[in-house]
N, C-alpha and C. Protein backbone atom coordinates (compact mmCIF):
# COMPACT_ATOMS: atom_id res chain seq x y z
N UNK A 1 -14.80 42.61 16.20
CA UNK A 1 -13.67 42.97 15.35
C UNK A 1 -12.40 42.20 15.77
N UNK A 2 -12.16 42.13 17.26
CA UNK A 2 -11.12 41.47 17.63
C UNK A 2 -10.79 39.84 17.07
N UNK A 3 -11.88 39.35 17.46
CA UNK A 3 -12.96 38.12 17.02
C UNK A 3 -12.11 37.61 15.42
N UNK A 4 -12.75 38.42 14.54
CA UNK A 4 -12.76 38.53 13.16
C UNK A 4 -11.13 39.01 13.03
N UNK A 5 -10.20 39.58 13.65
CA UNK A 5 -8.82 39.39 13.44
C UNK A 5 -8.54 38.39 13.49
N UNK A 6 -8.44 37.69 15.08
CA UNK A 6 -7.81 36.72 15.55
C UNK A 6 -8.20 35.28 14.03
N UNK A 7 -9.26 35.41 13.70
CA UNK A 7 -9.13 34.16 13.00
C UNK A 7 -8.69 34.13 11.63
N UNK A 8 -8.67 35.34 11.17
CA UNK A 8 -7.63 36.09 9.78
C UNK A 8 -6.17 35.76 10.34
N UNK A 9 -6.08 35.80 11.47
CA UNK A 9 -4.82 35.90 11.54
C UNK A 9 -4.01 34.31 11.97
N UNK A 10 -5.16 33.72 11.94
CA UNK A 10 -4.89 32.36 12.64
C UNK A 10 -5.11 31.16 11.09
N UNK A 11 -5.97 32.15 9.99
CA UNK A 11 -6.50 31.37 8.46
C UNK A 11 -4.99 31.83 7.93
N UNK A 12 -4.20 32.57 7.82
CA UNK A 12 -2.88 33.29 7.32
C UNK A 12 -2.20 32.43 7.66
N UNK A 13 -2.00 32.42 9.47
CA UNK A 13 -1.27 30.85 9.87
C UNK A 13 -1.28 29.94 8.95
N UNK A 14 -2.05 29.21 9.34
CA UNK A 14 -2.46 27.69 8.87
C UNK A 14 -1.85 27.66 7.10
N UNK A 15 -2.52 28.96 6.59
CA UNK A 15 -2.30 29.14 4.99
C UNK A 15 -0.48 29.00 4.80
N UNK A 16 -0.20 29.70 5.46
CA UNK A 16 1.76 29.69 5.34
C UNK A 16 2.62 28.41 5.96
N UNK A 17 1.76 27.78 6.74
CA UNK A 17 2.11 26.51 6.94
C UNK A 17 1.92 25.61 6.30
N UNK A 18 0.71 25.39 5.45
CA UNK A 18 0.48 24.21 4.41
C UNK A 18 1.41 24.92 3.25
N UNK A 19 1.23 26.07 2.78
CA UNK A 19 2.51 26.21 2.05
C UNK A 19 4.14 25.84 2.03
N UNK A 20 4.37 26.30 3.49
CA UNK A 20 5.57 25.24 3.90
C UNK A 20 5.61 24.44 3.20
N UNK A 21 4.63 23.46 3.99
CA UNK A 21 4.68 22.01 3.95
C UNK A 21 4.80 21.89 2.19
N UNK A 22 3.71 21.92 1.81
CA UNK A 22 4.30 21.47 -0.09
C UNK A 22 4.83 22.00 -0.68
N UNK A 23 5.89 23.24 -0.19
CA UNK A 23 6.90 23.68 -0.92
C UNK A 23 8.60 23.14 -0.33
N UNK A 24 8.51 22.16 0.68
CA UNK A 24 9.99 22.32 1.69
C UNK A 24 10.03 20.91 0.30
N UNK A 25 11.88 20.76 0.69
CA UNK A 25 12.22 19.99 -0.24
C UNK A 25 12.03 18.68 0.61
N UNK A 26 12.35 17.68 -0.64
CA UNK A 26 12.35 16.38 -0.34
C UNK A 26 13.71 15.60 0.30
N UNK A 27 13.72 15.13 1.68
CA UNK A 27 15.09 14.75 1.74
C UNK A 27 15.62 13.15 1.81
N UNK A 28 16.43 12.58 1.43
CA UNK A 28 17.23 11.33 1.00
C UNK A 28 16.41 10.51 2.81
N UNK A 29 16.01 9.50 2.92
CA UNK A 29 15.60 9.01 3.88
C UNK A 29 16.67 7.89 3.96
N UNK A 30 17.75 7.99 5.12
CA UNK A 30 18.68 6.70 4.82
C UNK A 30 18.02 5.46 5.10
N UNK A 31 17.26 5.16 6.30
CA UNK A 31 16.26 4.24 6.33
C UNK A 31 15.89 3.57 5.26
N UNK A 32 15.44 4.18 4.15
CA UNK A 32 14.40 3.34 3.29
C UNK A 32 15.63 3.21 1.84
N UNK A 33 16.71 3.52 2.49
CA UNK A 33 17.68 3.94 1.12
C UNK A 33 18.98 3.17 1.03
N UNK A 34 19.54 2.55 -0.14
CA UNK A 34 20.30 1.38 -0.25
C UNK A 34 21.15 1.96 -1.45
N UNK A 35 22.36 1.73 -1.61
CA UNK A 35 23.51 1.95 -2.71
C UNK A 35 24.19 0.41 -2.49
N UNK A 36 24.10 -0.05 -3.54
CA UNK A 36 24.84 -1.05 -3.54
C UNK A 36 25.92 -1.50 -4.40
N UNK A 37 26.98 -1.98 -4.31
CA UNK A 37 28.28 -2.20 -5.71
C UNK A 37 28.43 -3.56 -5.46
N UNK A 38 29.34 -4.46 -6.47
CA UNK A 38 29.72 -5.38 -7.18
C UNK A 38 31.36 -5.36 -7.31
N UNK A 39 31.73 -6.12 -6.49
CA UNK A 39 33.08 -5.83 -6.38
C UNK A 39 33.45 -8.15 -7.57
N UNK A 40 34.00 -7.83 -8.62
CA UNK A 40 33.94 -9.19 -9.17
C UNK A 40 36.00 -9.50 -8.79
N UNK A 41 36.17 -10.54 -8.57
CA UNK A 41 37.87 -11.02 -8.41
C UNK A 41 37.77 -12.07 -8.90
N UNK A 42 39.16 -12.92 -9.52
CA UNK A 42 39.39 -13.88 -9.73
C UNK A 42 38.62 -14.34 -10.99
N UNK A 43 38.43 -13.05 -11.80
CA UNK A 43 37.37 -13.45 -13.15
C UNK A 43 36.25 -13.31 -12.90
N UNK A 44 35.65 -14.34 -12.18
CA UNK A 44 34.32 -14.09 -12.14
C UNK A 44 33.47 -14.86 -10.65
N UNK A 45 34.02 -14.30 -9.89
CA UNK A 45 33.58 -13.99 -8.33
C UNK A 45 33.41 -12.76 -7.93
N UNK A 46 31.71 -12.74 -7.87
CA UNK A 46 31.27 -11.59 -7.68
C UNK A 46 30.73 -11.78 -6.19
N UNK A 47 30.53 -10.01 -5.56
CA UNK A 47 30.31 -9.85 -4.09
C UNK A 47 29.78 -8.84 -4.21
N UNK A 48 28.52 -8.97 -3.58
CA UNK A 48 27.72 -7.36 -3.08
C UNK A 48 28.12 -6.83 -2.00
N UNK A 49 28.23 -5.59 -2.33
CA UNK A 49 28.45 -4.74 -0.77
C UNK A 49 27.69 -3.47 -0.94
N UNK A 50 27.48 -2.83 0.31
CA UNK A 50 26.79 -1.53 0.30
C UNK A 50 27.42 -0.46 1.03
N UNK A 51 26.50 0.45 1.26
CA UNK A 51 27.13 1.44 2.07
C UNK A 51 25.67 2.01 3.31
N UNK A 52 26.08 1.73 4.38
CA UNK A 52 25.37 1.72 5.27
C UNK A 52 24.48 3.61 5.53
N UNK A 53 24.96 4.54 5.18
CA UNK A 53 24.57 5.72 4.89
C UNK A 53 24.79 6.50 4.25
N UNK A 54 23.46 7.09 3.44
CA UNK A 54 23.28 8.35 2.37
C UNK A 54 22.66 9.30 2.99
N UNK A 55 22.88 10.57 2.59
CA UNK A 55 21.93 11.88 2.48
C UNK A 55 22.21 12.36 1.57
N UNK A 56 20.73 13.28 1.61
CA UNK A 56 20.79 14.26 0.52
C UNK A 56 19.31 15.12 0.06
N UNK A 57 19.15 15.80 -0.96
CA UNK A 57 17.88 16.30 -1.12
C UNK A 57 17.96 16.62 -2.01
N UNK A 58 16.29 16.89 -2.33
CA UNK A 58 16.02 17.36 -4.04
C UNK A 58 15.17 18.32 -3.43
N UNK A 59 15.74 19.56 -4.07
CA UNK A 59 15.18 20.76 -3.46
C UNK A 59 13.96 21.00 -4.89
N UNK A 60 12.86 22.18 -4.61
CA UNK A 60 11.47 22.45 -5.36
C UNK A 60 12.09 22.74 -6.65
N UNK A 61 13.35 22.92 -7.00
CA UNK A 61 13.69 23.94 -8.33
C UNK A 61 14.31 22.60 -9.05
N UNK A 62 14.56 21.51 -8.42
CA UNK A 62 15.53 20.48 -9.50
C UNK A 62 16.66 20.10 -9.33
N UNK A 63 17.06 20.93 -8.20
CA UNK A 63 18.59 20.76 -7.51
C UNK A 63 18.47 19.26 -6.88
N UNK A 64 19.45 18.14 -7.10
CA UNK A 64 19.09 17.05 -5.99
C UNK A 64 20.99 16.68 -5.83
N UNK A 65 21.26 16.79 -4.86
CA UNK A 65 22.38 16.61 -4.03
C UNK A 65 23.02 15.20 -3.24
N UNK A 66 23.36 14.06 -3.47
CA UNK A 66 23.67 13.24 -2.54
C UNK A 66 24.97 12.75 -1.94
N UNK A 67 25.37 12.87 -0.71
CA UNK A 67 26.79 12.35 0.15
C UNK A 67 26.42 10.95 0.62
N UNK A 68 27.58 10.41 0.33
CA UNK A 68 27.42 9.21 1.17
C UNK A 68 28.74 9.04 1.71
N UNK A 69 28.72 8.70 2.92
CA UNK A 69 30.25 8.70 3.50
C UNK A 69 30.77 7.02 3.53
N UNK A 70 31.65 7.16 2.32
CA UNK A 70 33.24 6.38 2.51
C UNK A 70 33.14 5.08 3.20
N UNK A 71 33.20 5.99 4.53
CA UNK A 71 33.57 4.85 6.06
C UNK A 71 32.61 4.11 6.11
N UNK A 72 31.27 4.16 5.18
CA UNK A 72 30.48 3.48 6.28
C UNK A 72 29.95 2.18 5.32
N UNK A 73 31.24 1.91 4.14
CA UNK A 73 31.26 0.74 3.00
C UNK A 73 31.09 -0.57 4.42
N UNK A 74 29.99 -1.23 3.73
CA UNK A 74 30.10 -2.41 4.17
C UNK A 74 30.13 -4.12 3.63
N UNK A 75 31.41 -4.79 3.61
CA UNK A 75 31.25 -5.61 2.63
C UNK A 75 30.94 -7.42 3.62
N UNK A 76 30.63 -6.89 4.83
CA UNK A 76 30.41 -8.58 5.40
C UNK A 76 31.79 -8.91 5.83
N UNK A 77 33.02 -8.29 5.55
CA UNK A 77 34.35 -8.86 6.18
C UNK A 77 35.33 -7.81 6.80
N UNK A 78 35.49 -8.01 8.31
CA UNK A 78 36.01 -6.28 8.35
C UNK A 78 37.34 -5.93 8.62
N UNK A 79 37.69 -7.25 8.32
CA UNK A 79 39.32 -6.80 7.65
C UNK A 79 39.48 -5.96 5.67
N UNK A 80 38.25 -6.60 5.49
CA UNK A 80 38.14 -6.07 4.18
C UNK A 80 37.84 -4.39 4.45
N UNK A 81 36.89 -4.41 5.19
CA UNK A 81 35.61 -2.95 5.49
C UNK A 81 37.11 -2.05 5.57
N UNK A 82 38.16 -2.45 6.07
CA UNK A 82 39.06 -1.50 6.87
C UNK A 82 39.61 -1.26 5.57
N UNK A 83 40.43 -2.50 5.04
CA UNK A 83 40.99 -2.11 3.79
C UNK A 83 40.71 -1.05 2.94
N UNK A 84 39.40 -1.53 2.66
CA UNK A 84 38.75 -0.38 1.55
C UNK A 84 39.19 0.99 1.73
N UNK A 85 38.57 0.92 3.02
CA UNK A 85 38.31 2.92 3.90
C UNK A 85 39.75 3.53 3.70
N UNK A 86 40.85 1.91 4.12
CA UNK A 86 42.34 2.78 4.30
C UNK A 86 42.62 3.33 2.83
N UNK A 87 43.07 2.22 2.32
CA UNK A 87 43.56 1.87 1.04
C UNK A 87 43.15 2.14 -0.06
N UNK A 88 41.72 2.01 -0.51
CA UNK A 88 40.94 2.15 -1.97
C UNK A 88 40.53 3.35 -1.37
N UNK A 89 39.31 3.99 -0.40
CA UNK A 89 38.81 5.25 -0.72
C UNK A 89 39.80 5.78 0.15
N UNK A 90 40.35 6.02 0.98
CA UNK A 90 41.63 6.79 1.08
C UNK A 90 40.74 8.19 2.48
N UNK A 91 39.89 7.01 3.31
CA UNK A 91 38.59 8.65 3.74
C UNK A 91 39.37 9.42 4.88
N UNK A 92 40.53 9.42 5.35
CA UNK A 92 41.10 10.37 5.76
C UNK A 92 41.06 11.44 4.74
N UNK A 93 41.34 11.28 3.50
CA UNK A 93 41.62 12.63 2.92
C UNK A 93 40.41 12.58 2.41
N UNK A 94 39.79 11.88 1.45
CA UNK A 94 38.26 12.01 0.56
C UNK A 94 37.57 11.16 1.45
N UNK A 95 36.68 11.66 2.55
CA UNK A 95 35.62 10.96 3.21
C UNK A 95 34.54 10.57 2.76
N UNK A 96 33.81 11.41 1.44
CA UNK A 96 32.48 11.05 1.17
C UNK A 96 32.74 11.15 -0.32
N UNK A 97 31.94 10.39 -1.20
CA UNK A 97 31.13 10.56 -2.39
C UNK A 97 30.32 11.47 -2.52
N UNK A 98 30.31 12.48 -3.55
CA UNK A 98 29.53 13.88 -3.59
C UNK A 98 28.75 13.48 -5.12
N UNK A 99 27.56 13.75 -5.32
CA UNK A 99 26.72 13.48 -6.34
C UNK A 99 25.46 14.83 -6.27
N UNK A 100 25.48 15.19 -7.41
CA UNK A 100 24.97 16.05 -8.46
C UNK A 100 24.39 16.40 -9.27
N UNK A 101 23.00 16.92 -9.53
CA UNK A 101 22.29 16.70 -10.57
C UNK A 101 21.16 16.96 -10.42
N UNK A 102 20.19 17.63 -11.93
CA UNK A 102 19.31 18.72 -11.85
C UNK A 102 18.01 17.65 -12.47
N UNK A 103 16.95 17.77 -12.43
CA UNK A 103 16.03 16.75 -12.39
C UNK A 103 14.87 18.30 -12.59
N UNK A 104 13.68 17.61 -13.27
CA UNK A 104 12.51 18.40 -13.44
C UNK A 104 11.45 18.35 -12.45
N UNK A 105 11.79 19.44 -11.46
CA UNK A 105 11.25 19.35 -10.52
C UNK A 105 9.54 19.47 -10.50
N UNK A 106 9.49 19.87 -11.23
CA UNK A 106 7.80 20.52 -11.70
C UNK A 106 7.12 18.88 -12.55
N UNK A 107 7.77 18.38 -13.03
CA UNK A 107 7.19 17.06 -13.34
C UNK A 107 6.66 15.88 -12.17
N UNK A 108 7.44 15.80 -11.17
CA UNK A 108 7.58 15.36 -9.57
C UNK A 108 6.55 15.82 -9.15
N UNK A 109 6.27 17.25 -9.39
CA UNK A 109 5.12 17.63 -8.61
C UNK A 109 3.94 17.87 -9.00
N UNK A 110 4.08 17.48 -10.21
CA UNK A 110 2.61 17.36 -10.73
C UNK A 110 2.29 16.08 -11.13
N UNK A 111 2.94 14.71 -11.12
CA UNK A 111 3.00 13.69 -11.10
C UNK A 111 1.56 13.02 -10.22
N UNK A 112 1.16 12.42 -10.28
CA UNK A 112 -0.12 11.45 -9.37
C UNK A 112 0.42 10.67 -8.46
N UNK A 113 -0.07 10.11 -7.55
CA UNK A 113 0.33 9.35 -6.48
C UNK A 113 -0.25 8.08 -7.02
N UNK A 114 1.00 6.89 -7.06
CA UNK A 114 1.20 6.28 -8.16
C UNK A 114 1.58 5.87 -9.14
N UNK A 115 2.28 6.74 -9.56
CA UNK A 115 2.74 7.08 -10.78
C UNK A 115 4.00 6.39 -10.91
N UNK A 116 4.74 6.41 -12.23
CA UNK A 116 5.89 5.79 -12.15
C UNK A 116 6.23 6.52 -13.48
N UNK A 117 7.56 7.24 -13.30
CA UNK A 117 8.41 7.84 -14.31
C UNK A 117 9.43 7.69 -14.51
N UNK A 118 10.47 7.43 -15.81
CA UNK A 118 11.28 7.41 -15.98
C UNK A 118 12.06 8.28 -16.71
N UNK A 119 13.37 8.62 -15.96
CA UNK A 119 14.19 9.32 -16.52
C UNK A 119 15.48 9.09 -16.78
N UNK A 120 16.47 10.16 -17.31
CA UNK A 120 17.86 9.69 -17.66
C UNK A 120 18.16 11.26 -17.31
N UNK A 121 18.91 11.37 -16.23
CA UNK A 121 19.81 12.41 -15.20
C UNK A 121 21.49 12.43 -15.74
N UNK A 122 22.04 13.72 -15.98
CA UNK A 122 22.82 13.62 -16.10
C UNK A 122 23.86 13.91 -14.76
N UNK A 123 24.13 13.00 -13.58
CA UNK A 123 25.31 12.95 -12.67
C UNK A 123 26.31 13.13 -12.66
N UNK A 124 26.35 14.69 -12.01
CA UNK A 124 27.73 14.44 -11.69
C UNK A 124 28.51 14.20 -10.40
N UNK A 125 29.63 13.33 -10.50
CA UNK A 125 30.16 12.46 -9.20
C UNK A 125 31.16 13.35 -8.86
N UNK A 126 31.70 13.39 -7.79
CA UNK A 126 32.79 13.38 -7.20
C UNK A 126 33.62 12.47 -5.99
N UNK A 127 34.52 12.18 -6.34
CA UNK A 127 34.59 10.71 -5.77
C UNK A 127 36.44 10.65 -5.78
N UNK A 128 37.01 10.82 -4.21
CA UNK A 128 38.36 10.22 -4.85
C UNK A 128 39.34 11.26 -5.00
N UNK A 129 38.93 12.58 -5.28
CA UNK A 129 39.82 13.52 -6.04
C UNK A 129 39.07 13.83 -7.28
N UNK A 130 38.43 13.10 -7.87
CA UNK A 130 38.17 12.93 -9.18
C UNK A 130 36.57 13.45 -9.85
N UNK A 131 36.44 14.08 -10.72
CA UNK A 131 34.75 14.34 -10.43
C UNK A 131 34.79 13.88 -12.23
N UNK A 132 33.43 13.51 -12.38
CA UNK A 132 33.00 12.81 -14.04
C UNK A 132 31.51 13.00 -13.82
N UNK A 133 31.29 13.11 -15.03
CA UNK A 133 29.56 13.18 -14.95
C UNK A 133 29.23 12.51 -16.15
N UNK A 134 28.39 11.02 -15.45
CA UNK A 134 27.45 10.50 -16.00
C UNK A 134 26.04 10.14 -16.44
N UNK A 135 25.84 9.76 -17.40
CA UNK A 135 24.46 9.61 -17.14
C UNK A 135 23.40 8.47 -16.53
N UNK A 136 22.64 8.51 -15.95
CA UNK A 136 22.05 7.55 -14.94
C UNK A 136 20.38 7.40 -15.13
N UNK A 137 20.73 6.33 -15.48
CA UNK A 137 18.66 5.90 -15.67
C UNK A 137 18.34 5.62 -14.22
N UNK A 138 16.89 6.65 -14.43
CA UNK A 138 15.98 5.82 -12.88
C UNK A 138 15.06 5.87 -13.61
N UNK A 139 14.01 5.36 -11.89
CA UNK A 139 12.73 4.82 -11.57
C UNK A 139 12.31 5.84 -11.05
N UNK A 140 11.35 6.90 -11.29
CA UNK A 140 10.95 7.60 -9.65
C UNK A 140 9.56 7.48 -9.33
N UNK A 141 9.37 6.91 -8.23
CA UNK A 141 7.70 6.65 -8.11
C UNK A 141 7.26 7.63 -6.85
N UNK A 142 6.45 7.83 -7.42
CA UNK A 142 5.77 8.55 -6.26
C UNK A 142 4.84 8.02 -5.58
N UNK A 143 5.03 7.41 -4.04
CA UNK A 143 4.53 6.63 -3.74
C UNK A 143 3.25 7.15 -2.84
N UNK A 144 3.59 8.37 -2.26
CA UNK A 144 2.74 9.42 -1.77
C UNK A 144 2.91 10.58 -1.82
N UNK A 145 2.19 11.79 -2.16
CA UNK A 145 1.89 13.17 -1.85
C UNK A 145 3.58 13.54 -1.29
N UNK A 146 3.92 13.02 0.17
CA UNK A 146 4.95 13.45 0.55
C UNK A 146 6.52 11.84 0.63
N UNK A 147 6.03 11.20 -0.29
CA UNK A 147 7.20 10.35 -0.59
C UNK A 147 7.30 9.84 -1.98
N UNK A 148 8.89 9.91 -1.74
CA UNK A 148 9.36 9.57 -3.54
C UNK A 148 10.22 7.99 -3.37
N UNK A 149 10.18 7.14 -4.51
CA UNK A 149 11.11 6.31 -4.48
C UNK A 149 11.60 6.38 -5.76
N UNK A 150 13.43 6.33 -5.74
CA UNK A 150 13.90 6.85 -6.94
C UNK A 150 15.15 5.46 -7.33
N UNK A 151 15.25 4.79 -8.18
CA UNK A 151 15.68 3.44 -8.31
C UNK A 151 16.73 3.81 -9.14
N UNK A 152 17.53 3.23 -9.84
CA UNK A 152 18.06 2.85 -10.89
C UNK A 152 17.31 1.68 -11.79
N UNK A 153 17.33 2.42 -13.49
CA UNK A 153 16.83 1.24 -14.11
C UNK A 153 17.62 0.44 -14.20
N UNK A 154 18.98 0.38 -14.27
CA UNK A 154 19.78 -0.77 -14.93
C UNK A 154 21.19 -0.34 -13.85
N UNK A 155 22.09 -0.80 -14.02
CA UNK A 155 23.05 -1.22 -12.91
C UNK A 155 23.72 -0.05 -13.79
N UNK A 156 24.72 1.05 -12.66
CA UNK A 156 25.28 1.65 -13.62
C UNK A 156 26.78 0.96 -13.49
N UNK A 157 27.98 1.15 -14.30
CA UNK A 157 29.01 0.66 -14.48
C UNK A 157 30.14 1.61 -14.27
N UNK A 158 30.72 1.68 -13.37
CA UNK A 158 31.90 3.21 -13.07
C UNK A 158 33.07 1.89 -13.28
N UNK A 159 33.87 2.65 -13.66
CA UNK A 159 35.33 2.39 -13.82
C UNK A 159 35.90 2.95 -12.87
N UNK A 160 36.58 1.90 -12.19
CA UNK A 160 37.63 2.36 -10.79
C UNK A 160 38.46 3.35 -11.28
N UNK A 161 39.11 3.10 -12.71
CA UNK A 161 40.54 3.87 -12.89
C UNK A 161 40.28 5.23 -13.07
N UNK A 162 38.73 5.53 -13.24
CA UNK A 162 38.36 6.97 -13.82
C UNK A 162 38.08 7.66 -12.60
N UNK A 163 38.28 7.46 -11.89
CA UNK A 163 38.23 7.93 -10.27
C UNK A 163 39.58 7.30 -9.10
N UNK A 164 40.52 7.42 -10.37
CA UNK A 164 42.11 7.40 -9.54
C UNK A 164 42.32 5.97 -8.37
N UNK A 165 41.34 5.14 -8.79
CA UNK A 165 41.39 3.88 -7.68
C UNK A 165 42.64 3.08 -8.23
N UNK A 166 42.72 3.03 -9.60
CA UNK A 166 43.86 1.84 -9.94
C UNK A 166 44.81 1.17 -9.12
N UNK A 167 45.63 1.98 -8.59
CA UNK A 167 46.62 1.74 -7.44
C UNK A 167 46.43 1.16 -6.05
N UNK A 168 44.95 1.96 -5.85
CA UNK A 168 44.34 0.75 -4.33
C UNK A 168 44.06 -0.45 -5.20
N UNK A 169 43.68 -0.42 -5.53
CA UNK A 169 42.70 -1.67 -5.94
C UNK A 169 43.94 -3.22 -6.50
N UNK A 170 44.87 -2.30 -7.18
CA UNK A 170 46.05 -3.41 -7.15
C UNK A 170 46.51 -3.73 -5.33
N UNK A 171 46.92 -2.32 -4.70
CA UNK A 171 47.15 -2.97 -3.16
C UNK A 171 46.26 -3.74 -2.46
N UNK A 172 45.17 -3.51 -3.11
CA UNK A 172 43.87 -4.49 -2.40
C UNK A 172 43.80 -6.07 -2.71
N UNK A 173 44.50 -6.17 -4.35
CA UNK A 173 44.42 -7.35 -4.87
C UNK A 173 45.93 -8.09 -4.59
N UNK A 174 46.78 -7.79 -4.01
CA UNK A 174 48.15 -8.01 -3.68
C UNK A 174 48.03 -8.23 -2.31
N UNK A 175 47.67 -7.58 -0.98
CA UNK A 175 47.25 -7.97 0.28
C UNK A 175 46.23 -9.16 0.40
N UNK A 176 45.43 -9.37 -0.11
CA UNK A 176 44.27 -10.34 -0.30
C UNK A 176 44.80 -11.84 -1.32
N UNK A 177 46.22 -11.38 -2.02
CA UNK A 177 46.65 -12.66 -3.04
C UNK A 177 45.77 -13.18 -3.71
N UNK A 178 44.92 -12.49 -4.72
CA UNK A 178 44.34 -12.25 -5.87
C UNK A 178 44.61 -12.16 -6.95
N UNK A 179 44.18 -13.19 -7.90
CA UNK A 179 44.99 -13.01 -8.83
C UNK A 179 44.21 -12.12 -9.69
N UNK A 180 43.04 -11.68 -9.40
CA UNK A 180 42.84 -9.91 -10.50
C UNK A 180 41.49 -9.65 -9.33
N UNK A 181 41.65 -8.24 -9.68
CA UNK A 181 40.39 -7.67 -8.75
C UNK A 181 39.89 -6.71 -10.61
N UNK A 182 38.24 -6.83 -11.00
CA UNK A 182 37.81 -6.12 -11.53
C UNK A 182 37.74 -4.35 -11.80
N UNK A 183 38.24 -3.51 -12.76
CA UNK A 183 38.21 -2.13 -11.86
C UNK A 183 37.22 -1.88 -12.60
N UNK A 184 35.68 -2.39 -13.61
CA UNK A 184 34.38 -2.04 -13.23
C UNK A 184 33.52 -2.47 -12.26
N UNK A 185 32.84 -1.60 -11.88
CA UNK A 185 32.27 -1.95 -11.01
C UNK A 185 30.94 -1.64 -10.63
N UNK A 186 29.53 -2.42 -11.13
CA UNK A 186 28.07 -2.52 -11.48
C UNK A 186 27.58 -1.70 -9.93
N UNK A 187 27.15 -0.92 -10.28
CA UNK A 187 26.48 0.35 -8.90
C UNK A 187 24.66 0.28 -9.26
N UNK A 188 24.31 -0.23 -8.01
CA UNK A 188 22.52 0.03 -8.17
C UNK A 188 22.21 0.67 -7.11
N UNK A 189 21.24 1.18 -7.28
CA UNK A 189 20.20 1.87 -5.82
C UNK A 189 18.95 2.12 -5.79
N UNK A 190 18.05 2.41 -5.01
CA UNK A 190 17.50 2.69 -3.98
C UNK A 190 17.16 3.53 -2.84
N UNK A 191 16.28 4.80 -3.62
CA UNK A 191 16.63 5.71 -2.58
C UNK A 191 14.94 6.63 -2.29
N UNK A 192 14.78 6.45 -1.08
CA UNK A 192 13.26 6.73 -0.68
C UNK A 192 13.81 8.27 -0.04
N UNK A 193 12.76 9.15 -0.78
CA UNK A 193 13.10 10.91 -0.31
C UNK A 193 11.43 11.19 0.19
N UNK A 194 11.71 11.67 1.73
CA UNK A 194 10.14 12.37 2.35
C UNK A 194 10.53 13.67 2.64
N UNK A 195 9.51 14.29 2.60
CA UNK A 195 8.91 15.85 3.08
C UNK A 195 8.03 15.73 4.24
């Protein structure tokens, strides 16, 4: 009898642990994960830059959440890197980018390994002071059981001025003696989520 507990009680284990496991959410892997922008000056001199770290998660119900902090813009020049942080995102007071948005979680999980789906998310940002919600085409592949890769189909396009940048972005283009800095600005990504 003891016998015949212990392994009921050890099949219960195991049972609430694999449940865990394919019910815990999926979280933003900064490793495998890339945000990148398009900063264009002078008409048409364009420059990639990124941002060296994201988090975030897409929880079982559809909730998916992502921060990326500010400070950690990297554009290859770090008199520029500083500029930005001081001047354009301002991360003493707004440190991070806050992003938002409900996704069909039950499609994800019944999806095949393999698979490749596309959707159109409606995002919402906060960024700056300023919050807007757009809409955003991805990629999401499921590359395994417990990993997702979630892309952008097409570059999205934010407007600096709609997120209160106007004013850096002239001090940015006036310190630098520029004769125009772009205030759209083409945003892609890249973002691998494990469980």
């Amino acid at each position: 009898m003891e016998r015949k507990m212990k392994t009921l009680i050890m099949a219960v284990g195991l049972g609430m642990l694999s449940l865990n496991a394919y019910s815990a959410s999926w979280q933003v892997s900064n490793e495998g994960s890339r945000v990148n922008f398009i900063s264009i000056k002078k008409g048409d001199i364009a420059e990639v830059h990124h941002f060296s770290e994201v988090s975030g998660e897409l929880s079982d119900a559809g909730a998916f959440s992502l921060s990326i902090p500010l400070s950690s813009v990297v554009t290859n020049v770090d008199i520029r890197d500083q500029r930005m942080k001081e001047i354009l995102f301002e991360t003493a007071q707004y440190p991070a980018l806050k992003l938002s948005a409900k996704v069909d979680g039950s499609q994800i999980e019944q999806a095949s390994v393999g698979s490749i789906m596309s959707m159109t998310i409606e995002a919402s940002i906060s960024l700056h002071g300023e919050s807007q919600t757009i809409p955003v085409m991805v990629s999401v592949a499921k590359l395994a059981k417990d990993k997702l890769m979630v892309a952008s189909e097409a570059p999205l396009v934010v407007n600096a001025a709609d997120f209160g940048f106007t004013s850096g972005v002239e001090k940015l283009r006036e310190l630098a003696g520029l004769s125009s800095i772009s205030l759209a600005v083409p945003v892609s990504f890249v973002l691998t989520l494990k469980r």
